[in-house]
Protein backbone atom coordinates (compact mmCIF):
# COMPACT_ATOMS: atom_id res chain seq x y z
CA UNK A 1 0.00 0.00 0.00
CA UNK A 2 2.51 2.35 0.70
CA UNK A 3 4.36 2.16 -2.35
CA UNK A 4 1.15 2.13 -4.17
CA UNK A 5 0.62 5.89 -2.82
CA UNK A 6 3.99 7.13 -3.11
CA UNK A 7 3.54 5.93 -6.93
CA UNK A 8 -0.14 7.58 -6.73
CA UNK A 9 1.85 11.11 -5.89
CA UNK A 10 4.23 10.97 -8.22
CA UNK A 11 1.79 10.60 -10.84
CA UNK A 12 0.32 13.25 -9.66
CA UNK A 13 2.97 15.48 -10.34
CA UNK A 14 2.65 15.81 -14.38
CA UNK A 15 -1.15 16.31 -13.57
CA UNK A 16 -0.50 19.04 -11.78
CA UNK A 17 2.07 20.21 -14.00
CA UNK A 18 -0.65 20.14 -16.95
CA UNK A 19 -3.20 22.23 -14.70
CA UNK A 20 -0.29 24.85 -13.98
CA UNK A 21 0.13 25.12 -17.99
CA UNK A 22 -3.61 24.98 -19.02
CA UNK A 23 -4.71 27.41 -16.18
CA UNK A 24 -1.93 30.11 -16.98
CA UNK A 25 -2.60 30.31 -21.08
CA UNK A 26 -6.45 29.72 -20.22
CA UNK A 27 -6.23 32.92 -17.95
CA UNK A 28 -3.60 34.98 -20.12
CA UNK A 29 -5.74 34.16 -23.16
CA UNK A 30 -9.27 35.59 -22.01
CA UNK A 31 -10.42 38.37 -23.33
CA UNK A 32 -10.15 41.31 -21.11
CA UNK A 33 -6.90 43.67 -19.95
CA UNK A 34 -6.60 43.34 -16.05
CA UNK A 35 -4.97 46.80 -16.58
CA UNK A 36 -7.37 48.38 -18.29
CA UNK A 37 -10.29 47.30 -15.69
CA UNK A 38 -8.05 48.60 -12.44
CA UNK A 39 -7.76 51.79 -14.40
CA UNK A 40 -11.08 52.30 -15.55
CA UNK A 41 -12.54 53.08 -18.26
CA UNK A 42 -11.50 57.16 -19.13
CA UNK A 43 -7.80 55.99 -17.64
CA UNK A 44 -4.59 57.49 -20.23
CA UNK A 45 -2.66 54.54 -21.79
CA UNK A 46 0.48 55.59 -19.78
CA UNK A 47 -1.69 54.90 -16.74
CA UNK A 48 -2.62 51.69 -17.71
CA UNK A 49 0.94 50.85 -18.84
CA UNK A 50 1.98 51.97 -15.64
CA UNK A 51 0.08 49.29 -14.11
CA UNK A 52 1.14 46.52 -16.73
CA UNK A 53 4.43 47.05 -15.47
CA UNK A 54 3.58 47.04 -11.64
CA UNK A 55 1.37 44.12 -12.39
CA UNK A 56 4.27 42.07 -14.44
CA UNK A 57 2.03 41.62 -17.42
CA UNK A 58 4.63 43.76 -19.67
CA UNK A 59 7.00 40.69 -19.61
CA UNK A 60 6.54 38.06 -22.42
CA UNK A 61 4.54 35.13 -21.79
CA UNK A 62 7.12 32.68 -21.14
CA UNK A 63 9.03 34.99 -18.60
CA UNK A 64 5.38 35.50 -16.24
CA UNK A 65 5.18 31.63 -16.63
CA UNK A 66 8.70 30.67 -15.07
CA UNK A 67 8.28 33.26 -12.43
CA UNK A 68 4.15 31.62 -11.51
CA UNK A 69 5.97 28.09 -11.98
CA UNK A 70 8.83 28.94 -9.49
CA UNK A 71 6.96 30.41 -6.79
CA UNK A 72 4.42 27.63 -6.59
CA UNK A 73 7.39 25.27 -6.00
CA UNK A 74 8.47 27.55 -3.41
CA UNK A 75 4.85 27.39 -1.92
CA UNK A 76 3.69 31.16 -3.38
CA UNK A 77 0.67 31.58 -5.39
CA UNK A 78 1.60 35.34 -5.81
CA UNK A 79 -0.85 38.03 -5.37
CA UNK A 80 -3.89 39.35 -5.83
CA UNK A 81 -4.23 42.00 -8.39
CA UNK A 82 -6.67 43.84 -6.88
CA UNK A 83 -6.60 43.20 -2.89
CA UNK A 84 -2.59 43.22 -2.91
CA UNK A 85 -2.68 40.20 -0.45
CA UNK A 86 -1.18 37.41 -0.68
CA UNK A 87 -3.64 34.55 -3.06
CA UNK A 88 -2.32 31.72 0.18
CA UNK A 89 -3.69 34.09 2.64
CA UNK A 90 -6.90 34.98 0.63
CA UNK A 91 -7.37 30.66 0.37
CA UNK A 92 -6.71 30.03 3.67
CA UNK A 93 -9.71 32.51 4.74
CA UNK A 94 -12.37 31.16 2.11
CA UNK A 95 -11.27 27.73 2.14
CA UNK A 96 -12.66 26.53 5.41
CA UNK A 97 -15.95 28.21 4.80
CA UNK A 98 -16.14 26.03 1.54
CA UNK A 99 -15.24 23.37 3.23
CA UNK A 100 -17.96 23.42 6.10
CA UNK A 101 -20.58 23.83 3.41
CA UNK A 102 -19.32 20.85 2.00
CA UNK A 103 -19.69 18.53 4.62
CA UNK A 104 -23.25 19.97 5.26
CA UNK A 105 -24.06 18.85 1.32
CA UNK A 106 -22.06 15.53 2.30
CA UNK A 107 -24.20 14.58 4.86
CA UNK A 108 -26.83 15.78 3.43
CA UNK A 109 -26.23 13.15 0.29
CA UNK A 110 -25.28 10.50 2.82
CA UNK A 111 -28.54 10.83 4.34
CA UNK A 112 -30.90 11.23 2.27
CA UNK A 113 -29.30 9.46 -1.40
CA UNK A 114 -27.65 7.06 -0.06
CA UNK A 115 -30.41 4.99 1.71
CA UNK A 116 -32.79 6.20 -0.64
CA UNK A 117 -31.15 4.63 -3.70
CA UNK A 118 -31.07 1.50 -1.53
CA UNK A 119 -34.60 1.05 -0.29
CA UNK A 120 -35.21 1.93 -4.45
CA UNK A 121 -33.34 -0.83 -5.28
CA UNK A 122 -34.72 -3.48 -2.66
CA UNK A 123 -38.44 -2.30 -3.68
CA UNK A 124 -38.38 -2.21 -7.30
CA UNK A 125 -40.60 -1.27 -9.12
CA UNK A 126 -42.93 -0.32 -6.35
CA UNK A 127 -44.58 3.08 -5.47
CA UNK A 128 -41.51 3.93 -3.34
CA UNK A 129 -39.35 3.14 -6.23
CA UNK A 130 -41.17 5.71 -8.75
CA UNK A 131 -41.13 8.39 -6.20
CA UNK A 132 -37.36 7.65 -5.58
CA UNK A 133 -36.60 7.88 -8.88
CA UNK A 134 -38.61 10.90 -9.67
CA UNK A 135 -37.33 12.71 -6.70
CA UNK A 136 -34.02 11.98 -7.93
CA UNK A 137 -34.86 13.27 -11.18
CA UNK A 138 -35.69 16.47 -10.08
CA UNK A 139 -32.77 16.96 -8.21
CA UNK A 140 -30.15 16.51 -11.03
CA UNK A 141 -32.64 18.49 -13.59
CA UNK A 142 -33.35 21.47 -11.27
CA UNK A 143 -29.77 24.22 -11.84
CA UNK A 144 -28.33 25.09 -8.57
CA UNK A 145 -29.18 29.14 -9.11
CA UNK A 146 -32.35 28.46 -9.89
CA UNK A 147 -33.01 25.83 -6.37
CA UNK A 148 -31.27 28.09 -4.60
CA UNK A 149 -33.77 31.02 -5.43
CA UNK A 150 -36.33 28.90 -4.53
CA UNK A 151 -35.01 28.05 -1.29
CA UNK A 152 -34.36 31.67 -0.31
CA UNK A 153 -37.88 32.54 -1.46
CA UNK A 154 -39.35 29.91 0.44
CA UNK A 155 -37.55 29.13 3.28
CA UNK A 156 -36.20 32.76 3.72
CA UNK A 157 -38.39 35.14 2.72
CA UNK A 158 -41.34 33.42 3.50
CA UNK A 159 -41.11 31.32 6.62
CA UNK A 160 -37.97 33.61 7.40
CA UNK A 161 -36.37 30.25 9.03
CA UNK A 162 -32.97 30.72 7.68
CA UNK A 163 -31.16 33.83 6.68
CA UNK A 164 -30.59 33.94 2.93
CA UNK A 165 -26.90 35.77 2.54
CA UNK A 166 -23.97 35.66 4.43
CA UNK A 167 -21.56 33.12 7.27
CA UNK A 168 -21.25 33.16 10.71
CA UNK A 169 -23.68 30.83 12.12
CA UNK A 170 -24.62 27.76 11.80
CA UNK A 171 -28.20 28.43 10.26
CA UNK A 172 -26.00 30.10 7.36
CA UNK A 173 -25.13 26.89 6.40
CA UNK A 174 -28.28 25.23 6.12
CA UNK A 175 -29.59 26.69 2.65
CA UNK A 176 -26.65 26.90 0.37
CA UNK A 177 -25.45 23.36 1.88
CA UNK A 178 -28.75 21.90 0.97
CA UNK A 179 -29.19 23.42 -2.47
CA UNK A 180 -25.37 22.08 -3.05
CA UNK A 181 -26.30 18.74 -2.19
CA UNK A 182 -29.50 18.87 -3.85
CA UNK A 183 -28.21 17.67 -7.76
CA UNK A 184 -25.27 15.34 -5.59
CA UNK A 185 -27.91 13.73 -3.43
CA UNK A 186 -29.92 13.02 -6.32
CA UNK A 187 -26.88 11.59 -8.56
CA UNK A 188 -25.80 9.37 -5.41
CA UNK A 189 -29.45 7.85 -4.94
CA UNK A 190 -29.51 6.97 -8.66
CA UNK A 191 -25.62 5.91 -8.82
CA UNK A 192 -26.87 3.82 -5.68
CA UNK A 193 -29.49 2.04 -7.09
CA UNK A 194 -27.66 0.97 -10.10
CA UNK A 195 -24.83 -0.37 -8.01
CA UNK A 196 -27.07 -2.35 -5.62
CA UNK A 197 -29.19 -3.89 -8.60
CA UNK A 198 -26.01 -5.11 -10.30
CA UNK A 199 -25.23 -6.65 -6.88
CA UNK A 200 -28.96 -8.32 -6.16
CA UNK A 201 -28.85 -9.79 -9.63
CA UNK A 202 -25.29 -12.19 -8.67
CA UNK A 203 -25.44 -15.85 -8.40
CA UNK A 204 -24.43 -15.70 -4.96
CA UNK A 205 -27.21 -13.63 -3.76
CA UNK A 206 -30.07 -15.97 -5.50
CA UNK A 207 -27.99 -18.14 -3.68
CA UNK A 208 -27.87 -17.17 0.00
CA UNK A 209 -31.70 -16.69 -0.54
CA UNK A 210 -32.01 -20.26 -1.58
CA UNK A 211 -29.86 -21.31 2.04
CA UNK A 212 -32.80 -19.66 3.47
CA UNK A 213 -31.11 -16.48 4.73
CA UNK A 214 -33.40 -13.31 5.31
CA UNK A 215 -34.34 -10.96 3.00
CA UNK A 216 -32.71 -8.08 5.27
CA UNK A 217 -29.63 -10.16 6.03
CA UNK A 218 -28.97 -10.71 2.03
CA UNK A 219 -29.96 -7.12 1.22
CA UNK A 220 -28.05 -5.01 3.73
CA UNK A 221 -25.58 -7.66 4.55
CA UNK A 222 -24.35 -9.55 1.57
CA UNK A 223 -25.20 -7.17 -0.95
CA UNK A 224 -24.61 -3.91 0.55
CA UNK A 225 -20.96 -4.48 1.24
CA UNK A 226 -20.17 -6.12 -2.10
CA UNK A 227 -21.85 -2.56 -3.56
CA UNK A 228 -20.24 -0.59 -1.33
CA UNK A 229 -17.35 0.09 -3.57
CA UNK A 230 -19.22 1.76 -5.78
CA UNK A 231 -21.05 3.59 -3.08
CA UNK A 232 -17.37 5.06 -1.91
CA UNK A 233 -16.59 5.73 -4.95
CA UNK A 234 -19.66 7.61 -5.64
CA UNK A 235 -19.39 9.51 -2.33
CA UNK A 236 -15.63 10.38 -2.55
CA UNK A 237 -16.14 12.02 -6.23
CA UNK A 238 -18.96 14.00 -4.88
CA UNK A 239 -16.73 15.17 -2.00
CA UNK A 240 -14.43 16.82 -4.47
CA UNK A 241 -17.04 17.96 -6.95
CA UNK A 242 -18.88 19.82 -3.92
CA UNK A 243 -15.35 20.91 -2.70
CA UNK A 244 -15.06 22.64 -6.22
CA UNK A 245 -18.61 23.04 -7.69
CA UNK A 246 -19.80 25.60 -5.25
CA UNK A 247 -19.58 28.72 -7.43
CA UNK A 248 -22.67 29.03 -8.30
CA UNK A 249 -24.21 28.07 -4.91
CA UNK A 250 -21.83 30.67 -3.24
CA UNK A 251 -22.67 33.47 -5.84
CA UNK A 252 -26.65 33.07 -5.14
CA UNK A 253 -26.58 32.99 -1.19
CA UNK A 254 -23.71 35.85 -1.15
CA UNK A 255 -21.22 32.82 0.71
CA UNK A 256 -17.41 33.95 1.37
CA UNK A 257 -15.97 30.72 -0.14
CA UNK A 258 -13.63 29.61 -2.69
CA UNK A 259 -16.45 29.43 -5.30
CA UNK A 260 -17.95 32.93 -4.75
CA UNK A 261 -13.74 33.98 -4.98
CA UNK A 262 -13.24 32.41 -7.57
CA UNK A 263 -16.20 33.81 -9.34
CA UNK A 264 -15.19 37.35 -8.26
CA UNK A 265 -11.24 36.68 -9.47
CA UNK A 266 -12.69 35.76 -12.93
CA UNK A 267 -14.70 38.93 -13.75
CA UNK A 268 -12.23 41.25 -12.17
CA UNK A 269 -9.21 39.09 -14.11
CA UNK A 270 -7.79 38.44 -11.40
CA UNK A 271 -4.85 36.08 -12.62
CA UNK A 272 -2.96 34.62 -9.50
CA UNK A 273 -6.30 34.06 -7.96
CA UNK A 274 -8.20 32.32 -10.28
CA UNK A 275 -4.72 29.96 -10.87
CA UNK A 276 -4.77 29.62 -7.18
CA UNK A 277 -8.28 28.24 -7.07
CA UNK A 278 -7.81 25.83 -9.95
CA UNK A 279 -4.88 24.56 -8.77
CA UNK A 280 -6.27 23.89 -5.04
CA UNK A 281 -9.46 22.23 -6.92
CA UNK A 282 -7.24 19.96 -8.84
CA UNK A 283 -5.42 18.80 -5.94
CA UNK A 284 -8.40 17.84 -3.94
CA UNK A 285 -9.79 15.77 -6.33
CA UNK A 286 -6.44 14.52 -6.70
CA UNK A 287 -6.13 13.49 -3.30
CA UNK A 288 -10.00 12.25 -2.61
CA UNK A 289 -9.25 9.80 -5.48
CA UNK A 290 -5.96 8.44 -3.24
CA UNK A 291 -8.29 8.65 -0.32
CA UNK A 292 -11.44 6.61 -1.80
CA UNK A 293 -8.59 3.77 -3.39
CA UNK A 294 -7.33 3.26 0.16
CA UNK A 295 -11.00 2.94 1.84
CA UNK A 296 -11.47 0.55 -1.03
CA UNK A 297 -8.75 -2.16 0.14
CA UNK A 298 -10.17 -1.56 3.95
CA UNK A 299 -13.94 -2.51 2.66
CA UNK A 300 -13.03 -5.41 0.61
CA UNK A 301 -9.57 -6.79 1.66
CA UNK A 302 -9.34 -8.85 -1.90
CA UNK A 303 -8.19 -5.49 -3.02
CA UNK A 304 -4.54 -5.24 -3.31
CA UNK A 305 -2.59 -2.72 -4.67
CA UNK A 306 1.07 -3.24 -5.91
């Protein structure tokens, strides 16, 4: 195992190699002068060259490159174009916001998909099945703006249960984390109950059945640890596509996370930010992938890795 995870980082090297190069021409090649929009709009072009050259975007494209590339080996993101603070510090404020509205949406897919796409699966095509399914429909159709409008409207504006902008409490967390997990909770149940059928449908099920074992012994015995790899796996991608999805969720409920930064850092061209931000999301998924392939070998121990 361990050698299997030293290998797993030193793949992950190139990968994040390839994000550095993608992010920096995908940034450098969007329309839009970072200059120009700090100066405004009636600024003199010796004012805005004035702030090309502050900035460092007077050097050629190569040159800004090596400079990005070396300070993220030496652990510096640069900064921010706009606040003049450092991108690490700006992260290290939004990211555990993020993160706490994560594990809300977690749980919240844990709770509700995950059981849900089981009980669908062990009642199949029966009334709970159809309303699974439907439900779970609706929640990977409905766009995360638009449910989270809804959810302000309703459970805001209306009722006036939870406050519908802002952090600091705990109720802040309770409508943008449950829009977030809305589409993932959905995804998981259906994910779920495709897992768990393939799993019912085995030989060895029909046959612990036939040695006369219960029906809730061979469901959430038998079956649900032989689909529970696929479960994990369902649950760890989730974690790092709610980890990095949460722009739009941020942006609608006014949230000081990464997403609602990284929104921000995109209209304002906000270059070490927004590379930052990607870079961050690609290591998480990065290492929730390592993660979920060593819970793997400790829910079935047939799984080996060289």
């Amino acid at each position: 195992m361990r050698k299997y995870v030293v290998k797993r980082f030193l793949q992950a090297i190139p990968v994040t190699f390839g994000v550095l190069v993608i992010t920096f021409a995908v940034t450098r090649l969007t329309p839009g002068d970072p200059a120009e929009i700090m100066a405004g709009l009636e600024a003199s072009p010796e004012a805005i060259e004035s702030i090309r050259i502050e900035l460092g975007l007077d050097e050629p494209i190569l040159t800004q490159f090596g400079v990005y590339v070396s300070g993220v080996f030496r652990g510096e993101l640069g900064r921010s174009f706009y606040l003049g603070r450092d991108v690490t510090q700006l992260i290290g404020e939004a990211l555990p916001k993020t993160v706490w509205l994560a594990l809300v949406a977690l749980l919240f897919t844990a709770v509700i998909g995950v059981p849900t796409g089981i009980l669908s699966a062990v009642r199949k095509d029966t009334w709970m099945d159809v309303a699974a399914r439907g439900s779970a429909l609706a929640g990977v159709s409905i766009p995360p703006f638009f449910a989270g409008l809804l959810a302000i409207f309703m459970f805001s504006y209306t009722f006036r249960w939870f406050p519908s902008f802002g952090s600091g409490t705990w109720k802040h967390l309770v409508l943008p984390g449950l829009t977030l997990g809305l589409f993932s909770a959905g995804l998981t149940m259906r994910l779920t109950r495709s897992a768990m059928l393939d799993v019912l449908n085995e030989d060895y099920i029909r046959t612990a059945r036939a040695k006369g074992l219960s029906e809730r012994t061979t469901n959430y015995v038998h079956a649900l640890r032989n689909a529970a790899v696929s479960i994990v796996t369902i649950m760890g991608l989730q974690l790092g596509g709610l980890l990095a999805g949460t722009v739009l969720t941020e942006t609608v409920f006014s949230y000081p996370g990464i997403g609602r930064l990284l929104a921000r850092s995109i209209f304002e061209r906000d270059y070490p930010v927004v590379q930052g931000l990607i870079l961050l999301i690609a290591m998480i998924y990065v290492i929730v992938n390592l993660l979920v392939d060593v819970v793997y070998s400790l829910i079935d121990p047939r799984i080996r890795y060289e």
